[in-house]
PDB file of N, CA and C in Angstrom:
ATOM      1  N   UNK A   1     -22.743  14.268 -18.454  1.00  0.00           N
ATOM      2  CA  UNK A   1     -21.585  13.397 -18.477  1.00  0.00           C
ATOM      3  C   UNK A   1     -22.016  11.974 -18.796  1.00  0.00           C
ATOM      4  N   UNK A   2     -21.063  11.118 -19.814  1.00  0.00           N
ATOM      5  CA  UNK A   2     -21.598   9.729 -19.865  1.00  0.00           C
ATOM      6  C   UNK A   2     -20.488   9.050 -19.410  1.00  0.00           C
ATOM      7  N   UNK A   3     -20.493   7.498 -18.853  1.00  0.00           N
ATOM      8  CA  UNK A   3     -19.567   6.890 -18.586  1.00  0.00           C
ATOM      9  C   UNK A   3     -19.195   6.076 -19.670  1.00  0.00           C
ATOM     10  N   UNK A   4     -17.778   6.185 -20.324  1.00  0.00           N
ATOM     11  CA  UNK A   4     -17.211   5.432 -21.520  1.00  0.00           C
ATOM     12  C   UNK A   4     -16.013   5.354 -21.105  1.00  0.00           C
ATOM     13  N   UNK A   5     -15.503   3.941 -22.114  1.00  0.00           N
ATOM     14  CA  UNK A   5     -14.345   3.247 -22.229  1.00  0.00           C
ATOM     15  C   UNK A   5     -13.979   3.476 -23.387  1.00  0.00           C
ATOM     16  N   UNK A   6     -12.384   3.957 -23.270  1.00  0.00           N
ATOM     17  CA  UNK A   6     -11.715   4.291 -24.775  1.00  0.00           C
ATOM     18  C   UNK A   6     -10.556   3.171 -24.343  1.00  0.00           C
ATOM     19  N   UNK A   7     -10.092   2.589 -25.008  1.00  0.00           N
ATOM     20  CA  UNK A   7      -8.995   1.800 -25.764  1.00  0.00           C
ATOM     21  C   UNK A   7      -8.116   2.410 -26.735  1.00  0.00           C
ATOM     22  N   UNK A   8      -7.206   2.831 -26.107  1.00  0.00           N
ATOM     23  CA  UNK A   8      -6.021   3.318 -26.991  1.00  0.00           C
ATOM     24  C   UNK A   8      -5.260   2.617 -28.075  1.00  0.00           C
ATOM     25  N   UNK A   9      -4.564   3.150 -28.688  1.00  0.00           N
ATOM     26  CA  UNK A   9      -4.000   2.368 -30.173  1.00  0.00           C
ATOM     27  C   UNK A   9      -2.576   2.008 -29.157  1.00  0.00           C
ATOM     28  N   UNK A  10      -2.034   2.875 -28.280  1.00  0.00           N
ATOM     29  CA  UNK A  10      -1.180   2.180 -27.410  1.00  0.00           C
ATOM     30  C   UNK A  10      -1.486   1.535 -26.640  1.00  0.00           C
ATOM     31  N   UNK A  11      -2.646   0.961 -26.238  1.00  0.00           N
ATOM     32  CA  UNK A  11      -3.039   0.194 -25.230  1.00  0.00           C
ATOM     33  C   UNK A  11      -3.490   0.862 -23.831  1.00  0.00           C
ATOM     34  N   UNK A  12      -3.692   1.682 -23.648  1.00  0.00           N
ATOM     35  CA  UNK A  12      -3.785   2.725 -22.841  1.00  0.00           C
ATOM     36  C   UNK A  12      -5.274   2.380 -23.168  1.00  0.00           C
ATOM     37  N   UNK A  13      -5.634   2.493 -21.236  1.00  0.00           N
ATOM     38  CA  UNK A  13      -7.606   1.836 -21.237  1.00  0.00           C
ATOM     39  C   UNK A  13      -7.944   3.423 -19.981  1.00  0.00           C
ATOM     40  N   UNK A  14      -8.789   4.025 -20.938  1.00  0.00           N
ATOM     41  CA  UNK A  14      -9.547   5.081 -19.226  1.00  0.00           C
ATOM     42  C   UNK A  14     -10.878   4.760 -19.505  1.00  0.00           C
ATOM     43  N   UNK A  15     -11.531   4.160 -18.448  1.00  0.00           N
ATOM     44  CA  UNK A  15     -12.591   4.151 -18.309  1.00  0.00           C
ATOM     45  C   UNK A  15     -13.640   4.715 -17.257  1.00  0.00           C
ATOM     46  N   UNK A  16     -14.697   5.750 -17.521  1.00  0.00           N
ATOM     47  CA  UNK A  16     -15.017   6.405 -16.606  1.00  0.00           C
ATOM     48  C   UNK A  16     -15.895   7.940 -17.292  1.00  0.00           C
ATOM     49  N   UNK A  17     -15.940   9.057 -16.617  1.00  0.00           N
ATOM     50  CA  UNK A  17     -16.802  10.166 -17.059  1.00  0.00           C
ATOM     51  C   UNK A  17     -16.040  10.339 -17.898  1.00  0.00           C
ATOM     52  N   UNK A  18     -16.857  11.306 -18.480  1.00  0.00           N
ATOM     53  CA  UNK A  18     -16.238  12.180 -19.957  1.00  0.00           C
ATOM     54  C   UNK A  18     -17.447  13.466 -19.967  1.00  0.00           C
ATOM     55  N   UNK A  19     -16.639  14.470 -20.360  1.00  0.00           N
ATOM     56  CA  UNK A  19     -17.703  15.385 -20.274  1.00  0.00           C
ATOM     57  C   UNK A  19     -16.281  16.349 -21.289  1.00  0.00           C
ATOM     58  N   UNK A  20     -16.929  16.628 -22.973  1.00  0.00           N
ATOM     59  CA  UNK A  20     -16.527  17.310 -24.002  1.00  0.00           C
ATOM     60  C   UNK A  20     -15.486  16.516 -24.704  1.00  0.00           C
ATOM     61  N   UNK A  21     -15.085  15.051 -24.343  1.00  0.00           N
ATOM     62  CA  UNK A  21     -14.248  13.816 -24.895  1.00  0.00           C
ATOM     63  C   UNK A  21     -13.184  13.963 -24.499  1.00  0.00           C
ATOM     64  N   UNK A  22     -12.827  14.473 -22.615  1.00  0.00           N
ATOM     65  CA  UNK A  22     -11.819  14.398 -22.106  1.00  0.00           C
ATOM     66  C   UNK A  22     -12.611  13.951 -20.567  1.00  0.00           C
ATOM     67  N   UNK A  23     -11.677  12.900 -19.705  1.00  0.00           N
ATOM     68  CA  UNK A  23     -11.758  12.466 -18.642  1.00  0.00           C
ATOM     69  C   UNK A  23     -12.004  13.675 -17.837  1.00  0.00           C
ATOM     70  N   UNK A  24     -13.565  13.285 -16.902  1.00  0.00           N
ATOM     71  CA  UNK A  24     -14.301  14.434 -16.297  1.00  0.00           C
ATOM     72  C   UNK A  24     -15.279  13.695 -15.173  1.00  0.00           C
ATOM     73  N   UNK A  25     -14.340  13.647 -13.765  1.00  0.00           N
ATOM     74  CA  UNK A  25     -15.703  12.847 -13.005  1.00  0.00           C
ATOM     75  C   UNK A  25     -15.005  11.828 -12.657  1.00  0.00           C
ATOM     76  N   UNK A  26     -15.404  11.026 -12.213  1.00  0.00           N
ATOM     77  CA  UNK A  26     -14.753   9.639 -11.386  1.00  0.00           C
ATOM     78  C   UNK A  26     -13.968   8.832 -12.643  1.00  0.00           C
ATOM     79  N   UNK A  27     -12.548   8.412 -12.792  1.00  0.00           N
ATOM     80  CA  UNK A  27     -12.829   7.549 -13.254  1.00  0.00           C
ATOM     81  C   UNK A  27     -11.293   7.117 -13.343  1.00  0.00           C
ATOM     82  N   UNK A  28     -10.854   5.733 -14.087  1.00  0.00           N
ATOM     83  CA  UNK A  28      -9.956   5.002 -14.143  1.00  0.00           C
ATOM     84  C   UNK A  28      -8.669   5.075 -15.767  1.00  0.00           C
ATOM     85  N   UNK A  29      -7.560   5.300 -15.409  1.00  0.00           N
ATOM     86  CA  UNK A  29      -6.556   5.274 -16.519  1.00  0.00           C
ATOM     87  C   UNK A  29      -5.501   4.389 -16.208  1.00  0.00           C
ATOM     88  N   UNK A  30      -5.592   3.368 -17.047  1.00  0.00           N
ATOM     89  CA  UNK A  30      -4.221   2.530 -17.137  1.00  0.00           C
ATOM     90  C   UNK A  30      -3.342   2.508 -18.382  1.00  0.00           C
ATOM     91  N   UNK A  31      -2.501   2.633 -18.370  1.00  0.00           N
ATOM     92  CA  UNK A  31      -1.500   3.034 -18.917  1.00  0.00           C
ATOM     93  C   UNK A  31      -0.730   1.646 -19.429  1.00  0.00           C
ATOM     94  N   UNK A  32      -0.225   1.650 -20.744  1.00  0.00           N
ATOM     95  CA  UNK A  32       0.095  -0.095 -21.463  1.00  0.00           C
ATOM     96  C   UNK A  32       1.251  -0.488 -20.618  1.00  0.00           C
ATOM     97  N   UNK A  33       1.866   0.692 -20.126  1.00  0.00           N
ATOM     98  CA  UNK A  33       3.158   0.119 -19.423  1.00  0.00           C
ATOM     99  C   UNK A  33       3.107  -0.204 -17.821  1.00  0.00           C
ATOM    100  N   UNK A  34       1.883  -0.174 -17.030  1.00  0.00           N
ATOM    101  CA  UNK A  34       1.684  -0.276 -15.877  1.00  0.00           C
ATOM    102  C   UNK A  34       1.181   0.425 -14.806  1.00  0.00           C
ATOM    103  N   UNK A  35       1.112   1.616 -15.165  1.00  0.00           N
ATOM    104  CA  UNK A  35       1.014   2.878 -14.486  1.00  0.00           C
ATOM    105  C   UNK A  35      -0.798   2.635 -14.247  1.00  0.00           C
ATOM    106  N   UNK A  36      -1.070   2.833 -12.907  1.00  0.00           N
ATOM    107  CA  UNK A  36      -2.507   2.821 -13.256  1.00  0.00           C
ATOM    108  C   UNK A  36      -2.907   4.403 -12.232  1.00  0.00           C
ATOM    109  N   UNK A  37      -3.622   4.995 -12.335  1.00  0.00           N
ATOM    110  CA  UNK A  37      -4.865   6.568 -11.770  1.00  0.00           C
ATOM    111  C   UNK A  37      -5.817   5.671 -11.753  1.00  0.00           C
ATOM    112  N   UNK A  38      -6.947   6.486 -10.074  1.00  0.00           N
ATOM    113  CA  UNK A  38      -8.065   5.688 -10.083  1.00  0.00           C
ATOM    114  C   UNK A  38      -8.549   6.930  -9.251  1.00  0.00           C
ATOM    115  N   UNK A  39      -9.655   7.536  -9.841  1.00  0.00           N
ATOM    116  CA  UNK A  39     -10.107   8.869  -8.497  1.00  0.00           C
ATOM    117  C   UNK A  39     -11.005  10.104 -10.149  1.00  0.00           C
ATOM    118  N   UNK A  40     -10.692  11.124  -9.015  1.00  0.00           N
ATOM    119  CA  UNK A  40     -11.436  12.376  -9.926  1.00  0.00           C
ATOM    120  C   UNK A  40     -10.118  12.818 -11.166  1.00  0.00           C
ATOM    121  N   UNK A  41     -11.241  13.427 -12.110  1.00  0.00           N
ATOM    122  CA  UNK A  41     -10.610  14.125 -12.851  1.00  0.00           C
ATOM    123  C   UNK A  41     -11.451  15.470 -13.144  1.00  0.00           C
ATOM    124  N   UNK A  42     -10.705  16.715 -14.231  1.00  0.00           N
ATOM    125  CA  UNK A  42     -11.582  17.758 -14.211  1.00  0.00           C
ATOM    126  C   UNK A  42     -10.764  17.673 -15.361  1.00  0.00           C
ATOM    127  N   UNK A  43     -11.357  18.193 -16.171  1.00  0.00           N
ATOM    128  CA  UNK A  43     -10.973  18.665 -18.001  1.00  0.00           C
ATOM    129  C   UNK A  43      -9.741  17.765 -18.329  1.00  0.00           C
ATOM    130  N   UNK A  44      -9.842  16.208 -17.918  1.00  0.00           N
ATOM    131  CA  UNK A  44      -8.755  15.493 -18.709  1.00  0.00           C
ATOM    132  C   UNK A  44      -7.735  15.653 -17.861  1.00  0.00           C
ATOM    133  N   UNK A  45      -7.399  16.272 -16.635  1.00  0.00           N
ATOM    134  CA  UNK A  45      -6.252  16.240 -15.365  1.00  0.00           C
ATOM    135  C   UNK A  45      -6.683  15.713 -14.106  1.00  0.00           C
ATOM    136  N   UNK A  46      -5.872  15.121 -13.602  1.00  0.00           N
ATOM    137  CA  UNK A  46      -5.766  14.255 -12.402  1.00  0.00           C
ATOM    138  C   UNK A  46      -5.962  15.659 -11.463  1.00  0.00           C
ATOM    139  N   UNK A  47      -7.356  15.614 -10.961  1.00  0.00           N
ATOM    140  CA  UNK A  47      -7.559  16.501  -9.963  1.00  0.00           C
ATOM    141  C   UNK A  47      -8.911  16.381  -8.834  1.00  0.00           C
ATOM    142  N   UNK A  48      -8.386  16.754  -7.721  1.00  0.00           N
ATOM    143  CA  UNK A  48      -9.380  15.942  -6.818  1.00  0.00           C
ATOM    144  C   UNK A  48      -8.819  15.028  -5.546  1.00  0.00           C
ATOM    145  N   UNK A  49      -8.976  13.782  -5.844  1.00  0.00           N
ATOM    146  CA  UNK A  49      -8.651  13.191  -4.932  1.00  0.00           C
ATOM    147  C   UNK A  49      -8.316  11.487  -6.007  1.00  0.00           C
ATOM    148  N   UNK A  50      -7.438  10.962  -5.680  1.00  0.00           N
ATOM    149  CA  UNK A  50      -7.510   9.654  -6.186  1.00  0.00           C
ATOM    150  C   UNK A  50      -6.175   8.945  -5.544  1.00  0.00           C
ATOM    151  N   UNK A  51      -5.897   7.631  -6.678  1.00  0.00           N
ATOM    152  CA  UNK A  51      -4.433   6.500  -6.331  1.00  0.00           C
ATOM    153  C   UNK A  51      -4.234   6.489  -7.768  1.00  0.00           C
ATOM    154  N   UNK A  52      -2.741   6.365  -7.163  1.00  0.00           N
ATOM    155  CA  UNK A  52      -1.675   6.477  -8.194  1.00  0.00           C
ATOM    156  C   UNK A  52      -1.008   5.323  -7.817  1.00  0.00           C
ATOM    157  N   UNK A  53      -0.901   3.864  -8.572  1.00  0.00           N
ATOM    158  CA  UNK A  53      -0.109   3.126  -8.535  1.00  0.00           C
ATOM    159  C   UNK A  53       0.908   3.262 -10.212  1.00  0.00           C
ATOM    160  N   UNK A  54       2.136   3.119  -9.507  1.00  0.00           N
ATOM    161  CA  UNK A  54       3.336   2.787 -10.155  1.00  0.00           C
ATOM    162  C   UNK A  54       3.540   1.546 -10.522  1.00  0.00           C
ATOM    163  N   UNK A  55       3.748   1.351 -11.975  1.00  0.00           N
ATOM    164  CA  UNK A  55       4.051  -0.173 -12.409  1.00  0.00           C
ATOM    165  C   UNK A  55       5.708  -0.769 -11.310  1.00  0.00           C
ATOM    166  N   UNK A  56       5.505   0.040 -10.626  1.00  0.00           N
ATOM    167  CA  UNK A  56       7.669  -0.443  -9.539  1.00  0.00           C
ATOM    168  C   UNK A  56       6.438  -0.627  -8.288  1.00  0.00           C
ATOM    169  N   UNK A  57       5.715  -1.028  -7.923  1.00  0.00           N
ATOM    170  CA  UNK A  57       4.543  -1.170  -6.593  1.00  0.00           C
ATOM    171  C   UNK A  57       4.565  -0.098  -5.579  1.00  0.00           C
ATOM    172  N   UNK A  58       5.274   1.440  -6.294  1.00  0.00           N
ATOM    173  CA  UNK A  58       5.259   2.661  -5.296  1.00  0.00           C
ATOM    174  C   UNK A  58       3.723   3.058  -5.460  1.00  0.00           C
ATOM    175  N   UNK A  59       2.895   3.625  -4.270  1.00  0.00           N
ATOM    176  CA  UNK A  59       1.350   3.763  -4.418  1.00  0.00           C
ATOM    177  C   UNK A  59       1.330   5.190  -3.935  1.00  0.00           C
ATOM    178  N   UNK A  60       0.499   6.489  -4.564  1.00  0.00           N
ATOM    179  CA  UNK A  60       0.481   7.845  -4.071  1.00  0.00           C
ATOM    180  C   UNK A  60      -1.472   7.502  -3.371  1.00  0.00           C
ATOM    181  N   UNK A  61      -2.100   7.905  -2.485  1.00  0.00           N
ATOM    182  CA  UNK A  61      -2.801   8.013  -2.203  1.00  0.00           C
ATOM    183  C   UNK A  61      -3.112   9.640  -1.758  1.00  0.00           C
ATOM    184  N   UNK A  62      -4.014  10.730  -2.203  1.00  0.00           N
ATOM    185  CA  UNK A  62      -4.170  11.695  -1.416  1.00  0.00           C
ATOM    186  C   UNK A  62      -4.780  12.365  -2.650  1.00  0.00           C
ATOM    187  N   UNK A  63      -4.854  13.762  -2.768  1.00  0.00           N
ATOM    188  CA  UNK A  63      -4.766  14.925  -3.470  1.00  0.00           C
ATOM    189  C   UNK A  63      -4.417  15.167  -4.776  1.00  0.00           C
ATOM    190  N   UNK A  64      -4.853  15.470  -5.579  1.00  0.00           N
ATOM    191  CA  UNK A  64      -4.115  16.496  -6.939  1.00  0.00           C
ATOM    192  C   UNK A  64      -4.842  17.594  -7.362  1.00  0.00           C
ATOM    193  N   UNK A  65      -3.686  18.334  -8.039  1.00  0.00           N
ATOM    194  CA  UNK A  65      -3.951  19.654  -8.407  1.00  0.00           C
ATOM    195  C   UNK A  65      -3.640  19.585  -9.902  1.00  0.00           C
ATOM    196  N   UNK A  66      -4.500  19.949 -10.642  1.00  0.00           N
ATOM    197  CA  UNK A  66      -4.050  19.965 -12.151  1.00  0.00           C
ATOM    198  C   UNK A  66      -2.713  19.359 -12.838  1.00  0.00           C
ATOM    199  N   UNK A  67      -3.307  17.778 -12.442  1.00  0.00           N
ATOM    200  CA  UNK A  67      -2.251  16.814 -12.803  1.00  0.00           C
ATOM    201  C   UNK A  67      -1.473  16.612 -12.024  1.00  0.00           C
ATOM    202  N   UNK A  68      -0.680  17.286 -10.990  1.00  0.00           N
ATOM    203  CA  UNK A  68      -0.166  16.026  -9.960  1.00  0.00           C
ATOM    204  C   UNK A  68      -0.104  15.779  -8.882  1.00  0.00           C
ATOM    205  N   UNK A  69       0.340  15.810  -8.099  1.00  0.00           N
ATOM    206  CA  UNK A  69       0.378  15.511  -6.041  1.00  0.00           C
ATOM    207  C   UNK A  69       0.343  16.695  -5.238  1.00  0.00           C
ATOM    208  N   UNK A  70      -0.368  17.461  -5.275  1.00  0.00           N
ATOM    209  CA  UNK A  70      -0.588  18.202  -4.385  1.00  0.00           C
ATOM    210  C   UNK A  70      -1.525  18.592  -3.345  1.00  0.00           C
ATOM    211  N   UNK A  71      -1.028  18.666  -2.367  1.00  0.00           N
ATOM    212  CA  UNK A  71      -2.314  18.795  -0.829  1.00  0.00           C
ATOM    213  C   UNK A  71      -1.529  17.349   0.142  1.00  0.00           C
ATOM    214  N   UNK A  72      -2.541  17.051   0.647  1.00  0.00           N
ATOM    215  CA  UNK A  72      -2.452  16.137   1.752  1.00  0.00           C
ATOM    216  C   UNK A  72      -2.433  14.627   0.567  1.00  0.00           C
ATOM    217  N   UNK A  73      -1.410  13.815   1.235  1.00  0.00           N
ATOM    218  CA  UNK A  73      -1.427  12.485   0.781  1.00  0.00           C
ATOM    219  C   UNK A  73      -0.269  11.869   1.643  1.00  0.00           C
ATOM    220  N   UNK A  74      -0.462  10.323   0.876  1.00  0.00           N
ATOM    221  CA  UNK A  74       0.581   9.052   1.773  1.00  0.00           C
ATOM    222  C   UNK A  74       1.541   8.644   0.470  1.00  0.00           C
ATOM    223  N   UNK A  75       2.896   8.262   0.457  1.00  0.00           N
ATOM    224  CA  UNK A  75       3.269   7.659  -1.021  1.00  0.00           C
ATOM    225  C   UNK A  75       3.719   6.129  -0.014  1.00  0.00           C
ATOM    226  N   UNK A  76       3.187   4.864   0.034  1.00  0.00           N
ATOM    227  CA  UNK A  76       4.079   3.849   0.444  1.00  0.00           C
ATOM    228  C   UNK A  76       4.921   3.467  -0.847  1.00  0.00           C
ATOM    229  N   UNK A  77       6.166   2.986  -0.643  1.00  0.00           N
ATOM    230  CA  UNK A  77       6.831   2.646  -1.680  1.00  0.00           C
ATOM    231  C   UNK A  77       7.015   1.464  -1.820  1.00  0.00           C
ATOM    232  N   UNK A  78       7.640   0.860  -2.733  1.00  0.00           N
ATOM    233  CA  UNK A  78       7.452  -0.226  -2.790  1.00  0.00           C
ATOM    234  C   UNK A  78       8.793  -0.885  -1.820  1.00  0.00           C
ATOM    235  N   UNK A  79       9.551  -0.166  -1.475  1.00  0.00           N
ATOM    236  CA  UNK A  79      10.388  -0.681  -0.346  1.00  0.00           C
ATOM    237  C   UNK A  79       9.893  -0.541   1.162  1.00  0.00           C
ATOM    238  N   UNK A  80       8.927  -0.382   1.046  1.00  0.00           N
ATOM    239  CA  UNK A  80       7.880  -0.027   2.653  1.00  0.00           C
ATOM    240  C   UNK A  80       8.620   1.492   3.010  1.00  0.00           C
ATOM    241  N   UNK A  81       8.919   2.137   3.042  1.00  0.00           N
ATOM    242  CA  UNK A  81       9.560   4.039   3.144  1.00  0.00           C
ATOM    243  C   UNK A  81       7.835   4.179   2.899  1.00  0.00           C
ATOM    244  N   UNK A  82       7.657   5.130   3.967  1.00  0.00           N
ATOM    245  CA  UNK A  82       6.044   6.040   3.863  1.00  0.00           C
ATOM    246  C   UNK A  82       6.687   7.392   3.935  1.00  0.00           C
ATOM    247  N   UNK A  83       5.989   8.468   2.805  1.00  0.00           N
ATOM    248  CA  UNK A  83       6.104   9.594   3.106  1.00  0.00           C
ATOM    249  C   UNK A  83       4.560  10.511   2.767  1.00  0.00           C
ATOM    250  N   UNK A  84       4.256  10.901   4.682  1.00  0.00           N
ATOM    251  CA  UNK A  84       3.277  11.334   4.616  1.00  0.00           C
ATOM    252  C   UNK A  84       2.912  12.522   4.832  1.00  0.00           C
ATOM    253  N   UNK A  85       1.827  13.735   4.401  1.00  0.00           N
ATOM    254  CA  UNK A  85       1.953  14.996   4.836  1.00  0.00           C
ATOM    255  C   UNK A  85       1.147  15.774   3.405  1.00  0.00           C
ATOM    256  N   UNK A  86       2.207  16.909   3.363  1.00  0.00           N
ATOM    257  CA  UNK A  86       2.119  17.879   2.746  1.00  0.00           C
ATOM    258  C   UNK A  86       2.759  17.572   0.908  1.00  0.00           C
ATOM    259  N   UNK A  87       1.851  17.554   0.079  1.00  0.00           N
ATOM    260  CA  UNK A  87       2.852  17.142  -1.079  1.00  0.00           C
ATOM    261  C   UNK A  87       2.759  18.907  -1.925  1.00  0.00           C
ATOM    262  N   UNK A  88       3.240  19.164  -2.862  1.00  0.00           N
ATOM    263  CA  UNK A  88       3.603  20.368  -4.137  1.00  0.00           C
ATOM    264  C   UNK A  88       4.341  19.765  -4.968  1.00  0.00           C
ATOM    265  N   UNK A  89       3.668  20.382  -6.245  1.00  0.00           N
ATOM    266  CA  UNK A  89       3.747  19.917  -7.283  1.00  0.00           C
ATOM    267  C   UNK A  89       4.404  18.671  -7.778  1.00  0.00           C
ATOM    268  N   UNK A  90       3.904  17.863  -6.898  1.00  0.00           N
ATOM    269  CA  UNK A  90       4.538  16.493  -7.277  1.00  0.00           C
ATOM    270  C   UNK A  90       5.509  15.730  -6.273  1.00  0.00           C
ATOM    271  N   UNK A  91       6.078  16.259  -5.238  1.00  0.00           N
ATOM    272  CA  UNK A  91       7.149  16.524  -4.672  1.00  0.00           C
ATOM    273  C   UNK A  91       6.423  16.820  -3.148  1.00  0.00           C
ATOM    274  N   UNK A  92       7.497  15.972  -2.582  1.00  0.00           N
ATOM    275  CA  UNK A  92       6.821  15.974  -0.856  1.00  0.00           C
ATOM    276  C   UNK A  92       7.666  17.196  -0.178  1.00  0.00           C
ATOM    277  N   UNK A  93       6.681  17.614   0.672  1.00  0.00           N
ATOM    278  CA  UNK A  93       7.346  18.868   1.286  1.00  0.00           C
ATOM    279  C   UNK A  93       7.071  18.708   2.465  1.00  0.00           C
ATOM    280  N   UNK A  94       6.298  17.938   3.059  1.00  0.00           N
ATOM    281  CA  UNK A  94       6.826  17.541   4.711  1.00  0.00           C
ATOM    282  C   UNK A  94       4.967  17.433   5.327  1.00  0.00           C
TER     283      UNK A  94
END
């Protein structure tokens, strides 16, 4: 695995592992419109453990499963509402 920075033609910055020229291993994706991932990945999907900030200041902290919220995590929102626990497929389940 090497650690590289790609720069998107949309502005879109991941910087971090790569292993076959897809995000693999620790690393960081920001997104031109705000959205930022910061944690593991496996073949180019958010999987592992990482943070998910929302360009609206909602923050996911916990778990993913082949791209999105699943397992144990916290979402604070940006209106202070915490929902903590059990997440699937994206979606809090208690």
């Amino acid at each position: 695995m090497a650690i590289e920075k790609f720069i998107f033609g949309n502005g879109d910055i991941y910087e971090g592992d790569v292993c076959n020229g897809k995000p693999h291993g620790k690393g960081k994706y920001s997104w031109a419109h705000g959205n930022v991932y910061d944690g593991d990945w496996v073949n180019g999907k958010k999987h592992g453990t990482g943070k998910f900030t929302w360009n609206n200041g909602d923050i996911y902290e916990g778990d993913f499963f082949e791209g999105e919220m699943n397992g144990n995590g916290k979402m604070i929102y940006a209106d202070g509402r915490i929902e903590e626990g059990n997440w699937t497929d994206g979606k809090f389940a208690g």
